[in-house]
N, C-alpha and C. Protein backbone atom coordinates (compact mmCIF):
# COMPACT_ATOMS: atom_id res chain seq x y z
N UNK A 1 0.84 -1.17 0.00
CA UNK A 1 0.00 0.00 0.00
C UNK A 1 0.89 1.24 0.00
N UNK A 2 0.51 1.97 -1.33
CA UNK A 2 1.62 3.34 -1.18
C UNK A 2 0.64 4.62 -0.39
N UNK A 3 1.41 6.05 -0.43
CA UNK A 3 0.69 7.04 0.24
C UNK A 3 -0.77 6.76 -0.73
N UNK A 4 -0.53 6.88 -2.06
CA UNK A 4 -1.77 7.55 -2.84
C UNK A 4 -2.91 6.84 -2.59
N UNK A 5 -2.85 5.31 -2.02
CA UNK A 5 -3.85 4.18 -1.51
C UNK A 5 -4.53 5.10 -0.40
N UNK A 6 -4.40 5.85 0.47
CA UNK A 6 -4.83 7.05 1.69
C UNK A 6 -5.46 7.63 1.20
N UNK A 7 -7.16 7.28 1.62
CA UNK A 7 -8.20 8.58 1.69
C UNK A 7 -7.58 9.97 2.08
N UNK A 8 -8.13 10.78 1.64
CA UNK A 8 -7.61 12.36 2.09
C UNK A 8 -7.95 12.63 3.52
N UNK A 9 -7.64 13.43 4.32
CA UNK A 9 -8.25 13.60 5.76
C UNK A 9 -10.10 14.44 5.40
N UNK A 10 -10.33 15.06 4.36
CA UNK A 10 -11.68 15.50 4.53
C UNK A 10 -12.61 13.94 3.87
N UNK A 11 -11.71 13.18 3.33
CA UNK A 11 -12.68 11.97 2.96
C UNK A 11 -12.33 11.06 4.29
N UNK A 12 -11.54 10.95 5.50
CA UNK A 12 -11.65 10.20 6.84
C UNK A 12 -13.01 11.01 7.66
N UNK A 13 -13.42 12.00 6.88
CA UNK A 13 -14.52 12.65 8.24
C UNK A 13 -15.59 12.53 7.77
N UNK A 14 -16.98 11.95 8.79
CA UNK A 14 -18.08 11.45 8.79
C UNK A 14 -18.99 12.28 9.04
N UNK A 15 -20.08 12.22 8.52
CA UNK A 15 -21.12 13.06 8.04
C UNK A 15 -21.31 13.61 9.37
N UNK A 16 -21.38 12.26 9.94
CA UNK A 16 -21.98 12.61 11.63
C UNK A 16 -20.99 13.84 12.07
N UNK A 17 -19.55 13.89 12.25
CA UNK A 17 -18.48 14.78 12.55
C UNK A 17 -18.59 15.83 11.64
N UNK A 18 -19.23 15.94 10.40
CA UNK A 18 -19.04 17.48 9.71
C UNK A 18 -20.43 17.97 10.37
N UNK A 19 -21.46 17.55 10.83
CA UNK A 19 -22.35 18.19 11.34
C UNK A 19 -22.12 18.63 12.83
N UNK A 20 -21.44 17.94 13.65
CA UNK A 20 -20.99 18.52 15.09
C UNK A 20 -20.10 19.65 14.79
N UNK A 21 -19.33 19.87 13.66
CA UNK A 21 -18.46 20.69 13.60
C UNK A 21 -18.98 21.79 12.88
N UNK A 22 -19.91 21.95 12.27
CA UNK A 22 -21.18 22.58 12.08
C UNK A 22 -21.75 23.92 13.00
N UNK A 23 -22.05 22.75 14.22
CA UNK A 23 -22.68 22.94 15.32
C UNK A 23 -22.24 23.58 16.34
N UNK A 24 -20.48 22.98 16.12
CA UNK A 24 -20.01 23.94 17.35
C UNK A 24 -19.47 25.25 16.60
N UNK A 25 -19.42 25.66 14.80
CA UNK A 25 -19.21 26.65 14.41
C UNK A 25 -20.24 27.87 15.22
N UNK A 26 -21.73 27.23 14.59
CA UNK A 26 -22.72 27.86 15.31
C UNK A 26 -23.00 28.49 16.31
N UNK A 27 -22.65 27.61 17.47
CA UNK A 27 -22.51 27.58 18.78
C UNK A 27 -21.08 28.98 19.51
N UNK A 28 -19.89 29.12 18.82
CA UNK A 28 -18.84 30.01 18.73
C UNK A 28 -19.96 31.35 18.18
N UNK A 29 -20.55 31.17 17.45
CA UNK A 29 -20.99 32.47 16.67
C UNK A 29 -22.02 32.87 17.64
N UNK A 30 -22.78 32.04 17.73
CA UNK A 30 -23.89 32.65 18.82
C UNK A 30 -23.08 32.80 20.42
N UNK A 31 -22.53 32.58 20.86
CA UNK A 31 -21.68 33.17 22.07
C UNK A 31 -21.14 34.61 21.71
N UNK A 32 -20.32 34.56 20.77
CA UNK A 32 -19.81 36.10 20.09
C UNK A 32 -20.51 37.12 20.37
N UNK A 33 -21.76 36.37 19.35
CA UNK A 33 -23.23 37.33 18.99
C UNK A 33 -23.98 38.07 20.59
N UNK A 34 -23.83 37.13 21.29
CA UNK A 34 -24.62 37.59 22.77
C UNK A 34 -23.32 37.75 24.21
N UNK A 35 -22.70 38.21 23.96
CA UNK A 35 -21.55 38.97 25.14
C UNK A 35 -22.25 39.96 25.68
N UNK A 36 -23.53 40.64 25.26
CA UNK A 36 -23.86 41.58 25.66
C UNK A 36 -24.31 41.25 27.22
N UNK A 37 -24.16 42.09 28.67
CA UNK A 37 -24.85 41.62 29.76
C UNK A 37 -26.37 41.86 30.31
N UNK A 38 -27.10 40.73 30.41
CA UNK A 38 -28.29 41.17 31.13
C UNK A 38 -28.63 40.94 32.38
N UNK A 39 -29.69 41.71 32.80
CA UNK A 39 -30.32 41.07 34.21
C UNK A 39 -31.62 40.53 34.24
N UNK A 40 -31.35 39.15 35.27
CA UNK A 40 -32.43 38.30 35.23
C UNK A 40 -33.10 38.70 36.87
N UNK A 41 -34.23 38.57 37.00
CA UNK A 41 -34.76 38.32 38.61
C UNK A 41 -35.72 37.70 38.58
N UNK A 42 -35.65 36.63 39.21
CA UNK A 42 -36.14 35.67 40.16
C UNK A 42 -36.32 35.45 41.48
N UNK A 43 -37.38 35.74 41.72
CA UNK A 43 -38.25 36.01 43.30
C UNK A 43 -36.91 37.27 43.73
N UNK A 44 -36.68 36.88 44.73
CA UNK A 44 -35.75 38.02 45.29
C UNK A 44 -34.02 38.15 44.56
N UNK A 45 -34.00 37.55 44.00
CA UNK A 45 -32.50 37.35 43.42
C UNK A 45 -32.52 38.06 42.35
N UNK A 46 -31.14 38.78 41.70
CA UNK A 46 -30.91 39.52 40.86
C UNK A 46 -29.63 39.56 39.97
N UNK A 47 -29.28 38.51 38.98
CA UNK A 47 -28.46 37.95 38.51
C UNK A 47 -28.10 39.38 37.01
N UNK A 48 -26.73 39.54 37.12
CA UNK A 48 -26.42 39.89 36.08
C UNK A 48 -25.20 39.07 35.05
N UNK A 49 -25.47 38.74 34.10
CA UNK A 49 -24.95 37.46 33.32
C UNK A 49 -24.99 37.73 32.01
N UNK A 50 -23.60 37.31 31.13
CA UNK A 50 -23.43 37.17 29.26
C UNK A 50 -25.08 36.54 29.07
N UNK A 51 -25.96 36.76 28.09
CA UNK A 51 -26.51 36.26 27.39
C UNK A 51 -26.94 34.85 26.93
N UNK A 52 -25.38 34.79 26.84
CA UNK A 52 -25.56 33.47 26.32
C UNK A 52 -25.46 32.23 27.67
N UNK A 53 -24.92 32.75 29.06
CA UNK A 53 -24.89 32.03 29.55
C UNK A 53 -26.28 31.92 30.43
N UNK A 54 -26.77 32.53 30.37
CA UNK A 54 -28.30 32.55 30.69
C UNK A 54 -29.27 31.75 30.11
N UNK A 55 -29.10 31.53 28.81
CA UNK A 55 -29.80 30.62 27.98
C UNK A 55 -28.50 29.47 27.76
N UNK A 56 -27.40 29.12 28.27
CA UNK A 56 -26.92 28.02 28.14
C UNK A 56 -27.55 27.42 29.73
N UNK A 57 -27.45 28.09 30.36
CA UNK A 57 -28.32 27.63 32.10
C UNK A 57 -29.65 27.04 32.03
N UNK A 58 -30.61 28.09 31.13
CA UNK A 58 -31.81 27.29 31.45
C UNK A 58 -31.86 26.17 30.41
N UNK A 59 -31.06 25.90 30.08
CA UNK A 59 -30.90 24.78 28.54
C UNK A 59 -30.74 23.75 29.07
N UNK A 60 -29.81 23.64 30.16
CA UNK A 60 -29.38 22.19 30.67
C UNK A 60 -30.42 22.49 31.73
N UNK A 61 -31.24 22.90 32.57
CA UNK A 61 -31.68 22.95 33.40
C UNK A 61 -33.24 22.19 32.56
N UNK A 62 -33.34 22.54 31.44
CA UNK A 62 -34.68 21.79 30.79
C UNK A 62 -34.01 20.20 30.34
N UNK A 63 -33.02 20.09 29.82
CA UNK A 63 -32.53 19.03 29.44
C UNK A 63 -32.08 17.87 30.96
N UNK A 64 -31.90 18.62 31.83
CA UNK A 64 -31.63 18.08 33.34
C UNK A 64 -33.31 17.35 33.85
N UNK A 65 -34.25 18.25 33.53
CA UNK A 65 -35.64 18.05 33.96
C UNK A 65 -36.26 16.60 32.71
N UNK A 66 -35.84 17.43 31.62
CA UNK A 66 -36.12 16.31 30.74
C UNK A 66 -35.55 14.59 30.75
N UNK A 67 -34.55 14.98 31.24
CA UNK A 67 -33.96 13.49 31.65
C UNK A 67 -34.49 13.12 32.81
N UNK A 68 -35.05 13.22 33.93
CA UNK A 68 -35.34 12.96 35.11
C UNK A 68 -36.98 12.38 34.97
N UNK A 69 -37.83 12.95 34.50
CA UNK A 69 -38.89 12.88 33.79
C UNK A 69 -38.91 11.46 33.31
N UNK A 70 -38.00 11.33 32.20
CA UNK A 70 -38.09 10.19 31.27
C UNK A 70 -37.41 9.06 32.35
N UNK A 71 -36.77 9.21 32.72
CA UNK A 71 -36.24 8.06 33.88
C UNK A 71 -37.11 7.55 34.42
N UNK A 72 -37.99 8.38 34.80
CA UNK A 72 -38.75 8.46 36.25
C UNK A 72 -40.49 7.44 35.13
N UNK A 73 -40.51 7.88 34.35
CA UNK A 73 -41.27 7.40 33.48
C UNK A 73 -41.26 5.89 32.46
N UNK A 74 -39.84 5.45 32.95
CA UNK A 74 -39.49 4.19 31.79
C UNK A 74 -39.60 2.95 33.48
N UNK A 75 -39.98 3.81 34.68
CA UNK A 75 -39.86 2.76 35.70
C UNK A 75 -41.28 1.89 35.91
């Protein structure tokens, strides 16, 4: 087997991997996009926080609920 027998490195990468890489392009851009700071309040609390980490919080906090749910549901 010589070199030229070697797929190229963009023909070793899988559909599945050009779409995560996609995703985390996305993901870089929308962080960029929202640096701006806001404030959240909840009952007495008064959070000031990037944008994006505000909606990366309640993201896993639905995905945290969502998994617990389905657990709690396959018993």
């Amino acid at each position: 087997m010589n070199k030229s027998d070697k797929p190229s490195l963009l023909a070793r990468i899988s559909p599945t991997q050009w779409v995560a890489l996609g995703l985390s392009i996305l993901v870089i851009v929308f962080v960029l996009e929202n640096r701006s700071k806001v404030s959240v309040e909840f009952l007495l609390i008064s959070i000031r926080s990037p944008m994006w980490l505000i909606l990366l919080t309640m993201f896993l906090m639905g995905l945290v609920t969502g998994v617990l749910i389905t657990r709690r549901a396959r018993k």
